[in-house]
PDB file of N, CA and C in Angstrom:
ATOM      1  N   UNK A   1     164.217 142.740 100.032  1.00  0.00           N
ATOM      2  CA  UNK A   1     163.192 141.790 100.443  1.00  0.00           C
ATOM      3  C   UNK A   1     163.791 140.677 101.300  1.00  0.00           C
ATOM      4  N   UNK A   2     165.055 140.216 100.897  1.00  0.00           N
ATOM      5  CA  UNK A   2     165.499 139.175 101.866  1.00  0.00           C
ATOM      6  C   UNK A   2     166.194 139.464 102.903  1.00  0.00           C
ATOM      7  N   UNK A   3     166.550 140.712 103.085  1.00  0.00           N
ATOM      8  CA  UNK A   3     167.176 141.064 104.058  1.00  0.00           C
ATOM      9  C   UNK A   3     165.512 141.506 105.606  1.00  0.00           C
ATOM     10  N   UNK A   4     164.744 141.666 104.704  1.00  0.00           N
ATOM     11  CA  UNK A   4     163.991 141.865 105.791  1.00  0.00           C
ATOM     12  C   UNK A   4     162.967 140.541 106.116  1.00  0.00           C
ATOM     13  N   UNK A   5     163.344 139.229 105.452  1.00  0.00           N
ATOM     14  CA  UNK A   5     162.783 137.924 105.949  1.00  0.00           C
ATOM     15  C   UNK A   5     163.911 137.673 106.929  1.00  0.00           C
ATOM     16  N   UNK A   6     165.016 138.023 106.815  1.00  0.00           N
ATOM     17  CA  UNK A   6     166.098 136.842 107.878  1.00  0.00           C
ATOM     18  C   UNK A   6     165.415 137.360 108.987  1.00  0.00           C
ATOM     19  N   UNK A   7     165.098 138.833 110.064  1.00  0.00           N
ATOM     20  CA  UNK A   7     164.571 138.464 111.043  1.00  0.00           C
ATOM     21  C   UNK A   7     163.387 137.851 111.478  1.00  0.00           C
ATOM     22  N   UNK A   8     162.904 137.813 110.563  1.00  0.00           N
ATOM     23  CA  UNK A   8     161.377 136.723 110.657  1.00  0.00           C
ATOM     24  C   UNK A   8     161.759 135.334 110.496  1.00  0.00           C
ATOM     25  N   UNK A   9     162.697 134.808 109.899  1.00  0.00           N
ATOM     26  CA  UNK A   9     162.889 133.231 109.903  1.00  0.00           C
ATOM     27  C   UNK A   9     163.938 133.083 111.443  1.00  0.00           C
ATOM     28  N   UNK A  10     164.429 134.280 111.566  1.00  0.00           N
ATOM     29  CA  UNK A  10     165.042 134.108 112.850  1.00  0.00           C
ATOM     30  C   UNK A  10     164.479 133.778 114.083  1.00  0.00           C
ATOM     31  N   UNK A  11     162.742 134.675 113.888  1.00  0.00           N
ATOM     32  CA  UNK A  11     162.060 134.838 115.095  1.00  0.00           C
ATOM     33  C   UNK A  11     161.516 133.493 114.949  1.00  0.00           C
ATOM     34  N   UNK A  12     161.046 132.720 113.746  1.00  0.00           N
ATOM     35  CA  UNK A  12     160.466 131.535 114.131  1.00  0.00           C
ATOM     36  C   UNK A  12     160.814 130.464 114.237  1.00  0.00           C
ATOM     37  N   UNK A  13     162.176 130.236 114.114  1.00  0.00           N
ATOM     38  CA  UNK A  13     163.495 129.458 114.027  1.00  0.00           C
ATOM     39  C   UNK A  13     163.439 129.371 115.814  1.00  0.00           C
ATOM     40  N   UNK A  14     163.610 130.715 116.913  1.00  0.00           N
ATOM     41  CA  UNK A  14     163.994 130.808 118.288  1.00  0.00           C
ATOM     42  C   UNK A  14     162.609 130.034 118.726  1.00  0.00           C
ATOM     43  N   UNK A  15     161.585 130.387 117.712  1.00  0.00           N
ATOM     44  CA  UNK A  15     160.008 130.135 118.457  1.00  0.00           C
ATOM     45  C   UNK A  15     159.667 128.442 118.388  1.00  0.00           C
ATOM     46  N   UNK A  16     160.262 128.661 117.248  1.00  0.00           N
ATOM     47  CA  UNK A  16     159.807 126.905 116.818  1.00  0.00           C
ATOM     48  C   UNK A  16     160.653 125.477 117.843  1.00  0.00           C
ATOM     49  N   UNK A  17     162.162 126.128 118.586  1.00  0.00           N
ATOM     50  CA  UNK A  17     162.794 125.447 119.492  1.00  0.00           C
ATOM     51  C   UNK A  17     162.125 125.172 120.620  1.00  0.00           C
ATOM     52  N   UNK A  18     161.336 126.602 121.350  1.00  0.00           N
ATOM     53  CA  UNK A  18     160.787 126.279 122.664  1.00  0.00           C
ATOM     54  C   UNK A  18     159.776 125.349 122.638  1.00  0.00           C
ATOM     55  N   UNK A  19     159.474 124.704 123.548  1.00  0.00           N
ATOM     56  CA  UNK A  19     159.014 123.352 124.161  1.00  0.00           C
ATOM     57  C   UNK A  19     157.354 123.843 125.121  1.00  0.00           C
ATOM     58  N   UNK A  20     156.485 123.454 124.895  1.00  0.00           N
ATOM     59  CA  UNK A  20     154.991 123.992 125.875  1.00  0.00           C
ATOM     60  C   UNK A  20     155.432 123.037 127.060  1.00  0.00           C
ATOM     61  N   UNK A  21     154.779 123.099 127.623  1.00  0.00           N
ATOM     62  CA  UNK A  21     154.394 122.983 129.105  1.00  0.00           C
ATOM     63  C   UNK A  21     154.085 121.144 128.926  1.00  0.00           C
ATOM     64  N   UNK A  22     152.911 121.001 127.837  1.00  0.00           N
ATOM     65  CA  UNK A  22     152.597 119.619 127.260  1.00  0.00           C
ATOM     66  C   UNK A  22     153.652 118.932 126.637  1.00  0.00           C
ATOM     67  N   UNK A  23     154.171 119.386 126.160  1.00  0.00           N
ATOM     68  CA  UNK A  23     155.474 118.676 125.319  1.00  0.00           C
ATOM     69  C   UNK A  23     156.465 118.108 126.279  1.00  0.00           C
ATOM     70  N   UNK A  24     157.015 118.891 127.079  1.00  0.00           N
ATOM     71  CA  UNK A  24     157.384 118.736 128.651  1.00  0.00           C
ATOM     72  C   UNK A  24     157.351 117.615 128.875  1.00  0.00           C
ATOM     73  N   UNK A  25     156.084 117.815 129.211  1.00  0.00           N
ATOM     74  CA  UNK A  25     155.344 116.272 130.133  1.00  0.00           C
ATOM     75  C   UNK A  25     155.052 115.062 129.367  1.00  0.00           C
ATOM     76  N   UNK A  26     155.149 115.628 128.089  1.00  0.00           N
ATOM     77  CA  UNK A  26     154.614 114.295 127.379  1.00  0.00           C
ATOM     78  C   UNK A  26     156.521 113.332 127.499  1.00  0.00           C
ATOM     79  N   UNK A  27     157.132 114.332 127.420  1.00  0.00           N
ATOM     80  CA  UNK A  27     158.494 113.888 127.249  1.00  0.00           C
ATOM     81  C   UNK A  27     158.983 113.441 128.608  1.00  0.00           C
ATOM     82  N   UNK A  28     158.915 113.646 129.216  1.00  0.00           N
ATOM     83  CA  UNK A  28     159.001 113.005 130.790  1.00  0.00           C
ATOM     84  C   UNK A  28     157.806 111.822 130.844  1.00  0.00           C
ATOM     85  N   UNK A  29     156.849 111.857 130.479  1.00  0.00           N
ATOM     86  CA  UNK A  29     156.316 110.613 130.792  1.00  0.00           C
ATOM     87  C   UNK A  29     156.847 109.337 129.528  1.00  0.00           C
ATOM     88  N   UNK A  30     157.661 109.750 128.567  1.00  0.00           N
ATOM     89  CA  UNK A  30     157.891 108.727 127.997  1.00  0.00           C
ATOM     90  C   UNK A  30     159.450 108.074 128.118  1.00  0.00           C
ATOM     91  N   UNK A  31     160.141 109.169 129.470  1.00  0.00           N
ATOM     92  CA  UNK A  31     161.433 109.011 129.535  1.00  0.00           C
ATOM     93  C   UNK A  31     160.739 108.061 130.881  1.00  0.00           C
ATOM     94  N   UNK A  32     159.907 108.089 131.813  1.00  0.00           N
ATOM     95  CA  UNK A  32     159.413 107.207 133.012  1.00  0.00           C
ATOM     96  C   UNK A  32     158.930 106.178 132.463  1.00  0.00           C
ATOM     97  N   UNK A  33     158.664 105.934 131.061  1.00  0.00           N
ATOM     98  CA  UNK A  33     157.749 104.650 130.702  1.00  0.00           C
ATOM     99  C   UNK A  33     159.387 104.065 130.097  1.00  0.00           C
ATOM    100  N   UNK A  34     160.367 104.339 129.238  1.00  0.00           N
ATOM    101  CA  UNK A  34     161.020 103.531 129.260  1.00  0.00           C
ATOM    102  C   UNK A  34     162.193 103.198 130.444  1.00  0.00           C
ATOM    103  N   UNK A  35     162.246 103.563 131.573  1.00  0.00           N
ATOM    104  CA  UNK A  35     163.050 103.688 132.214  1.00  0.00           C
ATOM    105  C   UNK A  35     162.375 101.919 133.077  1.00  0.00           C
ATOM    106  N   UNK A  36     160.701 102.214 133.390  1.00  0.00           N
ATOM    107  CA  UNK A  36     160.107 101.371 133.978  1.00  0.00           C
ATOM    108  C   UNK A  36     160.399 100.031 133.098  1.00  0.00           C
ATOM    109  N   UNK A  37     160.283 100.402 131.677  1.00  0.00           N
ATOM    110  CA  UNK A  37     160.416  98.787 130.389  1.00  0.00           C
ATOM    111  C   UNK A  37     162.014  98.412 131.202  1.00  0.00           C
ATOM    112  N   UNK A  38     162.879  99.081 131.294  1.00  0.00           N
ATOM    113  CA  UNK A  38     164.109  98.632 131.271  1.00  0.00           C
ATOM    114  C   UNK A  38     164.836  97.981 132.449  1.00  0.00           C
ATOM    115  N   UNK A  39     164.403  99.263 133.546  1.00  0.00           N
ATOM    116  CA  UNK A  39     164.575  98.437 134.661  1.00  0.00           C
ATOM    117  C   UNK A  39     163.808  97.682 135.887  1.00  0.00           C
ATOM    118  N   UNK A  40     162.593  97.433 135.178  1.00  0.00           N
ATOM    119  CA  UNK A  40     161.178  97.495 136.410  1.00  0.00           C
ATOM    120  C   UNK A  40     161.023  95.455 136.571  1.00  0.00           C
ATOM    121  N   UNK A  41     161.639  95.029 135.060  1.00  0.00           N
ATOM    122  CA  UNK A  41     161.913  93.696 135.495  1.00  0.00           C
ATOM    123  C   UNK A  41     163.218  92.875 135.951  1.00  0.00           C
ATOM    124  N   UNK A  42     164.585  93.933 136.074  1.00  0.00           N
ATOM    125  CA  UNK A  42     165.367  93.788 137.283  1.00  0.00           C
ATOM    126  C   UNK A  42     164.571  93.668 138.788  1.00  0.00           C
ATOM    127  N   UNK A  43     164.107  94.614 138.667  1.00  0.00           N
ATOM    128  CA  UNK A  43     163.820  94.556 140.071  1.00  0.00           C
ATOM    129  C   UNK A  43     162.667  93.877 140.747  1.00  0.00           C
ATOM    130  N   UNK A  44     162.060  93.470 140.325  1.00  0.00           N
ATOM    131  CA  UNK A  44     161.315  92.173 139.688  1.00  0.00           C
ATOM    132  C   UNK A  44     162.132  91.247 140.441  1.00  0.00           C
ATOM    133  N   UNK A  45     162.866  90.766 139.823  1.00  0.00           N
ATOM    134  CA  UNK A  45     164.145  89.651 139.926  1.00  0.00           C
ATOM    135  C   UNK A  45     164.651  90.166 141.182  1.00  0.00           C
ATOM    136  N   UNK A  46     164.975  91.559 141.533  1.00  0.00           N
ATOM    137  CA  UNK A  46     165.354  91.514 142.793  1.00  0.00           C
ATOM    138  C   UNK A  46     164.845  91.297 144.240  1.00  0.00           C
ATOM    139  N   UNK A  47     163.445  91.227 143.990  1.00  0.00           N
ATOM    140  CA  UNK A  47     162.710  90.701 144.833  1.00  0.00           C
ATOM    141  C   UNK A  47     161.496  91.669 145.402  1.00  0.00           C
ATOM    142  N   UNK A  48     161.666  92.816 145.029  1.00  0.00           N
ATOM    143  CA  UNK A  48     160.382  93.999 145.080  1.00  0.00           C
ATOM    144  C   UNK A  48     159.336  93.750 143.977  1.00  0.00           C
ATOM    145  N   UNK A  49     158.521  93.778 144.762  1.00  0.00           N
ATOM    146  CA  UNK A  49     156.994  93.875 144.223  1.00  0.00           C
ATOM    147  C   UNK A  49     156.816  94.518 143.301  1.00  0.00           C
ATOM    148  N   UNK A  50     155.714  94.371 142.189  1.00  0.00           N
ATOM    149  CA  UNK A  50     155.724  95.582 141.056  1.00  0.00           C
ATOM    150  C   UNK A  50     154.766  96.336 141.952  1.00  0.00           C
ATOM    151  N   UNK A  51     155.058  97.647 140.996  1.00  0.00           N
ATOM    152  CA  UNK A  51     154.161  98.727 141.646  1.00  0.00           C
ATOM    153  C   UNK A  51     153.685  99.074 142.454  1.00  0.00           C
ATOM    154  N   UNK A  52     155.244  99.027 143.590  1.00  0.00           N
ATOM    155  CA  UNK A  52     155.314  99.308 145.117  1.00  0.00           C
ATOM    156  C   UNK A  52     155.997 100.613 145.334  1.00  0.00           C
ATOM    157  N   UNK A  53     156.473 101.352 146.229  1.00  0.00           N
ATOM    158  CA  UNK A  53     157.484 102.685 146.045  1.00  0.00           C
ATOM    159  C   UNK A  53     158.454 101.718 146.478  1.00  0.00           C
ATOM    160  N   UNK A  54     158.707 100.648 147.076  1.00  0.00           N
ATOM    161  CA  UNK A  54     160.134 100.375 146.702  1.00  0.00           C
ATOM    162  C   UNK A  54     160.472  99.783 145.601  1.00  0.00           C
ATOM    163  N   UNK A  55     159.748  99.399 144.799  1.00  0.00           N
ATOM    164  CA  UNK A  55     160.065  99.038 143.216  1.00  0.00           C
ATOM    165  C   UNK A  55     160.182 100.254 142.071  1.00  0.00           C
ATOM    166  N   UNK A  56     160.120 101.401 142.943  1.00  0.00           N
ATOM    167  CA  UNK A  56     159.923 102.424 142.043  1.00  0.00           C
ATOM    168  C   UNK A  56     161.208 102.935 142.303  1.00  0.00           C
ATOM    169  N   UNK A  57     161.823 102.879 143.566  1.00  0.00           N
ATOM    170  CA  UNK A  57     162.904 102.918 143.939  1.00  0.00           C
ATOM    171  C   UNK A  57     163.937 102.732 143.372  1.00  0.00           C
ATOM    172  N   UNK A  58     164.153 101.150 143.338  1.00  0.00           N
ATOM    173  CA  UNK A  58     164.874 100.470 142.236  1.00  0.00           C
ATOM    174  C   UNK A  58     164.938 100.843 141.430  1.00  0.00           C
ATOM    175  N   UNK A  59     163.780 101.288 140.712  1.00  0.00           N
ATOM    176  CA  UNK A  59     164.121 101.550 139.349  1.00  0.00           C
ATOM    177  C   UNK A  59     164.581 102.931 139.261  1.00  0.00           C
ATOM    178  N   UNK A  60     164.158 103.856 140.426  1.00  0.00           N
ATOM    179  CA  UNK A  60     165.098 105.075 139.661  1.00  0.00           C
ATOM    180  C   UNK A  60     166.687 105.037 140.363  1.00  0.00           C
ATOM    181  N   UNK A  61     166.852 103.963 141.105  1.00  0.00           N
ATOM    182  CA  UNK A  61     168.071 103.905 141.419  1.00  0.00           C
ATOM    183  C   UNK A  61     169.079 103.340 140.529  1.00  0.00           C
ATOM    184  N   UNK A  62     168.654 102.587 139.953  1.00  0.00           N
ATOM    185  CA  UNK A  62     168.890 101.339 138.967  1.00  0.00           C
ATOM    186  C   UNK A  62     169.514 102.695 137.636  1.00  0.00           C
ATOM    187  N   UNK A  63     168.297 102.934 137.596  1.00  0.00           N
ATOM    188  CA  UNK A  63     168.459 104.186 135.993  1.00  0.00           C
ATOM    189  C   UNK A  63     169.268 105.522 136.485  1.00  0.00           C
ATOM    190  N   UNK A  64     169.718 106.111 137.488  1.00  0.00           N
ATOM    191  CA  UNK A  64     170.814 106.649 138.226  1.00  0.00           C
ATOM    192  C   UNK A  64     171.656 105.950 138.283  1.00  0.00           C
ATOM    193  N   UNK A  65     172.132 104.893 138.204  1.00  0.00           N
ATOM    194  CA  UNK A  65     173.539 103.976 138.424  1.00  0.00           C
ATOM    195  C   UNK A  65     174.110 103.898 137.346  1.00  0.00           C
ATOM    196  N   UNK A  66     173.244 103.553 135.785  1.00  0.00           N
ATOM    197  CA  UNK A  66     173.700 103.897 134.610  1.00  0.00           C
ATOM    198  C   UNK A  66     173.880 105.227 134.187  1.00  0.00           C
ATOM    199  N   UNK A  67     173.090 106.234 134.074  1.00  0.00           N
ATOM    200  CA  UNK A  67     173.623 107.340 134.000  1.00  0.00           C
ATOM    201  C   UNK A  67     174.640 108.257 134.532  1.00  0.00           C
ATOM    202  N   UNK A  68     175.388 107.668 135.751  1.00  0.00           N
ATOM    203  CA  UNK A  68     175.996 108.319 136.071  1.00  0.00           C
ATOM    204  C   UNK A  68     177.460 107.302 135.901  1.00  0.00           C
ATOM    205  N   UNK A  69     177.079 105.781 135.524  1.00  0.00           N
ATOM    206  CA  UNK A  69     178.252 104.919 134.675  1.00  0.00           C
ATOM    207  C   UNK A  69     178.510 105.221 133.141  1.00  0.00           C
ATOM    208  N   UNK A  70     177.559 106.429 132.648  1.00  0.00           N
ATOM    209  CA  UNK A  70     178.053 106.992 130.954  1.00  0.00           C
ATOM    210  C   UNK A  70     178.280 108.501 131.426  1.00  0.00           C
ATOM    211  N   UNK A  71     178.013 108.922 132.329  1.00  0.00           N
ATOM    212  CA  UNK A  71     178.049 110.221 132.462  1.00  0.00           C
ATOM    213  C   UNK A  71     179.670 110.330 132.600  1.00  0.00           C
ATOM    214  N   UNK A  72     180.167 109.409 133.643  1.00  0.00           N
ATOM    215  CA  UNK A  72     181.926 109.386 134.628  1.00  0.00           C
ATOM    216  C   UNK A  72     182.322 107.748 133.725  1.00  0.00           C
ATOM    217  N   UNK A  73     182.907 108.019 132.397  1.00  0.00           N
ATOM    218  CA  UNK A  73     182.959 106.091 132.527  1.00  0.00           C
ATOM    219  C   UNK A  73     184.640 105.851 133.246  1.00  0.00           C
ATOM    220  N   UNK A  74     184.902 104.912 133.504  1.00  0.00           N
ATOM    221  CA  UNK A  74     185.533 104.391 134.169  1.00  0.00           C
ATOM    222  C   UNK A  74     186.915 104.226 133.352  1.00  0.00           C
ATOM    223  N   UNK A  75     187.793 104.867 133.999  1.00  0.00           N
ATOM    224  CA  UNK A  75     189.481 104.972 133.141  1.00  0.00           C
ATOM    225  C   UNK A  75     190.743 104.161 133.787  1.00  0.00           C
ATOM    226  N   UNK A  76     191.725 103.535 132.802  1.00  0.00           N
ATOM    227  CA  UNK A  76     192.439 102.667 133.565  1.00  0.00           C
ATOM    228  C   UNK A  76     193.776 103.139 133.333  1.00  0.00           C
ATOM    229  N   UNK A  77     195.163 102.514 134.029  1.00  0.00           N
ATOM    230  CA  UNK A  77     196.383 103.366 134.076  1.00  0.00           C
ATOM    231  C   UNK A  77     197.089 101.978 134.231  1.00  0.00           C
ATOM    232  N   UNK A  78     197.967 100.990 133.483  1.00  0.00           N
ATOM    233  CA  UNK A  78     198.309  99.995 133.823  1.00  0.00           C
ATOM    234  C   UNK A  78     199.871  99.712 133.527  1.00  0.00           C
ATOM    235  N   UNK A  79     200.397  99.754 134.361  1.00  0.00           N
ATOM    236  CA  UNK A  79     201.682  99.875 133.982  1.00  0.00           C
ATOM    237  C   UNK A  79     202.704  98.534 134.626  1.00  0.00           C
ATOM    238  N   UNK A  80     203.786  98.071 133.884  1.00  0.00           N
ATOM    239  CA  UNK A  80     204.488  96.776 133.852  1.00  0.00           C
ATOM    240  C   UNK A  80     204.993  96.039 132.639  1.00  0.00           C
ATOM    241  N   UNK A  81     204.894  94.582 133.061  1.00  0.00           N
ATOM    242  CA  UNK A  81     205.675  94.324 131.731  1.00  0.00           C
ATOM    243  C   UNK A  81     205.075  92.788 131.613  1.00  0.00           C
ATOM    244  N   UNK A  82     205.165  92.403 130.503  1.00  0.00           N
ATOM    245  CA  UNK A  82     204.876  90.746 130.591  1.00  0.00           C
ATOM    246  C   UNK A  82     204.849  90.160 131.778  1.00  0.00           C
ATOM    247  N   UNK A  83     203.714  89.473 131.971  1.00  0.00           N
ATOM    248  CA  UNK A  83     203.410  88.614 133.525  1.00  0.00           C
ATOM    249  C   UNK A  83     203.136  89.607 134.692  1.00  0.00           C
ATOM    250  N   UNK A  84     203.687  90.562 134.762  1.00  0.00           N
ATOM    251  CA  UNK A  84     203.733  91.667 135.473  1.00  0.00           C
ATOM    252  C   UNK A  84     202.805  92.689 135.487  1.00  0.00           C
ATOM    253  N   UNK A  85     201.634  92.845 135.519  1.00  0.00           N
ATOM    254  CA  UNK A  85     200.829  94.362 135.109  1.00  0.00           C
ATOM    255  C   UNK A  85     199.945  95.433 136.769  1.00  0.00           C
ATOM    256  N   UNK A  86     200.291  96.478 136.945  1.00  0.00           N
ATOM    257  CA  UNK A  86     199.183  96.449 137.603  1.00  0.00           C
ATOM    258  C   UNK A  86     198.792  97.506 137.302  1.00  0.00           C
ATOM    259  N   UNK A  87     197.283  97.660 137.281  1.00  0.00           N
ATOM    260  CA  UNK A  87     196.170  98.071 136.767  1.00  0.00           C
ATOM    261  C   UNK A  87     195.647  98.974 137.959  1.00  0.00           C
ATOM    262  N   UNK A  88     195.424 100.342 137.249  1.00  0.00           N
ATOM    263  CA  UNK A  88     194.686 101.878 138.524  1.00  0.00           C
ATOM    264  C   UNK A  88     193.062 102.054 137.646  1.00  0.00           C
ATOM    265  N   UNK A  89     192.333 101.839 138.329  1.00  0.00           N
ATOM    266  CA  UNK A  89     191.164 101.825 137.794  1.00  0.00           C
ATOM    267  C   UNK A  89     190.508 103.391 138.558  1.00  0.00           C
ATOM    268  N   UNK A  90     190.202 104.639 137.934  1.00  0.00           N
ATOM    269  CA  UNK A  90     189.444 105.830 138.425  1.00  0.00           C
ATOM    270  C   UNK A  90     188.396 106.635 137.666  1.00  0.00           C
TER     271      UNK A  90
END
């Protein structure tokens, strides 16, 4: 008997991962709504209008600049001695 449930908890285990079409979108529109909370009043401050395409700009430029500052973070190589250091930043 249990040998012939594992492929059925298997099949709904693979089924239960995939994602609809709605789920999708619902998930993209809530990755665009916080992206807008986070960076939409930088740019604000930077001097673009709300809810212009160049404020939309900003902001997906803005939210590309961080992701790709956790994606590559930044490594240092510093070598010397007291008073002396210099520092390779790549």
């Amino acid at each position: 008997m249990r040998i012939r449930m594992l492929p059925c908890l298997l099949l709904l285990a693979a089924l239960g991962g995939c994602a609809t079409q709605a789920e999708l979108a619902a998930q993209a529109e809530r990755d665009v709504d916080r992206m807008v909370a986070i960076y939409g009043p930088a740019c604000v401050r930077l001097g673009f209008a709300r809810d212009t395409d160049a404020w939309r700009d900003c902001v997906l430029r803005l939210s590309m600049q961080d992701t790709v500052q956790r994606g590559y973070p930044m490594t240092s190589t510093c070598v010397g001695r007291r008073g002396f250091v210099d520092c390779t930043y790549f």
